[in-house]
Protein backbone atom coordinates (compact mmCIF):
# COMPACT_ATOMS: atom_id res chain seq x y z
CA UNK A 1 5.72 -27.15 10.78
CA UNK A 2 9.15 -28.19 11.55
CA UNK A 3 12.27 -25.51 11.90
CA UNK A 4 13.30 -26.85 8.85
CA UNK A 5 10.28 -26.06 6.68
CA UNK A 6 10.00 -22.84 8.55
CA UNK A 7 14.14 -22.06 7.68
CA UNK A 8 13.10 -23.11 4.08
CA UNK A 9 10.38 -20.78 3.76
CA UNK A 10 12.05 -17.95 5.27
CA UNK A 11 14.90 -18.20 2.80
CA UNK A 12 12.25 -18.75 -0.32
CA UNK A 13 10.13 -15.36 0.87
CA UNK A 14 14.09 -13.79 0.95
CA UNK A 15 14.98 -15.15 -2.61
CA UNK A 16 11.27 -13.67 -4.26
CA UNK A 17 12.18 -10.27 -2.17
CA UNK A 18 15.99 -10.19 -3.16
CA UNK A 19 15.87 -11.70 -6.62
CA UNK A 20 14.52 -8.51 -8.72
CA UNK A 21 17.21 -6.07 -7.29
CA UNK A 22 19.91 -8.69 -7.88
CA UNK A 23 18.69 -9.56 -11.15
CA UNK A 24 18.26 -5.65 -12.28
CA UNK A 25 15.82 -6.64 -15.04
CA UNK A 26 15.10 -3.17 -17.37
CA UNK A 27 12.26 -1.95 -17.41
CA UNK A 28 10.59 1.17 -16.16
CA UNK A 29 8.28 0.98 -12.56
CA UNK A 30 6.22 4.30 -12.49
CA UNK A 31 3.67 2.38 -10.67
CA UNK A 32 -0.26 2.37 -11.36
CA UNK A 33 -0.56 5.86 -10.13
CA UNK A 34 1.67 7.07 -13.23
CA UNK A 35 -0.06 4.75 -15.78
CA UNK A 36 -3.47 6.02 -14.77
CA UNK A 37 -2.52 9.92 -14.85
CA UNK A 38 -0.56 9.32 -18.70
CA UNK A 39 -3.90 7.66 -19.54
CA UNK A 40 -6.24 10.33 -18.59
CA UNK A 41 -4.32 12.72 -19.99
CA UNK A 42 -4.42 11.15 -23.16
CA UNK A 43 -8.28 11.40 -23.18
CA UNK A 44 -7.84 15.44 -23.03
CA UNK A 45 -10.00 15.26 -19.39
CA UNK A 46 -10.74 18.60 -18.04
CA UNK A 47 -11.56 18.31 -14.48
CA UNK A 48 -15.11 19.81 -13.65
CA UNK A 49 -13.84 21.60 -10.76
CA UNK A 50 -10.90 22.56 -7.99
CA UNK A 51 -10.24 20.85 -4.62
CA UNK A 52 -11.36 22.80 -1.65
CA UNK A 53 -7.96 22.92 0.41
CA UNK A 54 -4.65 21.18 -1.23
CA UNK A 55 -2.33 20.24 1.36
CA UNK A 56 0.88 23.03 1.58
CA UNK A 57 3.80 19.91 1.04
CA UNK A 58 3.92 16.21 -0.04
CA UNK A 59 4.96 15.46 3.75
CA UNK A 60 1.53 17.21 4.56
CA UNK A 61 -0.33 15.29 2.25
CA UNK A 62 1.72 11.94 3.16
CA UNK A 63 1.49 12.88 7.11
CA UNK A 64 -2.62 12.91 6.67
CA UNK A 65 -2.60 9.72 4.32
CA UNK A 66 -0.72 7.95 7.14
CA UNK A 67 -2.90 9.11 10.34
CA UNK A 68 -6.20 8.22 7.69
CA UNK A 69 -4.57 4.45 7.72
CA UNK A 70 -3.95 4.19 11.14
CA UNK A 71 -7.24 5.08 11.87
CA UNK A 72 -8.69 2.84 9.87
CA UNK A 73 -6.91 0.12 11.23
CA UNK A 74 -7.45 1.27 14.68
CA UNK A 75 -11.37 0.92 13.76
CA UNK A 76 -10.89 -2.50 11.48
CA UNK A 77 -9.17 -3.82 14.93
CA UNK A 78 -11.17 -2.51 17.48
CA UNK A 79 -14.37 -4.33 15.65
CA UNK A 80 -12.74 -7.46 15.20
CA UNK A 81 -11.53 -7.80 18.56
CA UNK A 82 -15.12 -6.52 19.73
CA UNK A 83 -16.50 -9.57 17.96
CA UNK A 84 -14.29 -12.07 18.77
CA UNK A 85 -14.90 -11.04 22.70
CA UNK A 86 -18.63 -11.21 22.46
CA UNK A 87 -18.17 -14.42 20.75
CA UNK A 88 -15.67 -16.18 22.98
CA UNK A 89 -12.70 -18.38 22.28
């Protein structure tokens, strides 16, 4: 690809990223999360049972959401690199 194409496609991934906050279309975002909980509550769902440990703070329960990730991409890389070794360029 030539600088050119490269500037070009830069400034198109900028535009997509930009263009909703500029543009500051209504509507309301709660996200899949919030869609799926109004839903099920809806239904009248009564959970069968309690969790065994709740974490004590969102940061908590974001702070062990973020180490699971990381470990899981630690893994996902480690194997992929493994195999690419054994398998040579």
């Amino acid at each position: 690809m030539t600088r050119t194409s490269n500037t070009l496609l830069l400034a198109l991934a900028a535009a997509i990223i930009a263009a909703p906050m500029l543009l500051k279309l209504p509507g309301d975002y709660g996200g899949a999360d919030g869609a799926a909980k109004d839903a099920i509550a809806e239904t009248g769902y009564e959970p069968w049972f309690e969790p065994l440990w709740s974490p004590p703070s969102g940061e908590i329960e974001s702070l062990l959401f973020a180490l699971q990730a990381a470990l899981g991409a630690g893994v996902l890389g480690y194997v992929l690199g493994y195999v690419r070794g054994r398998r040579g360029k």
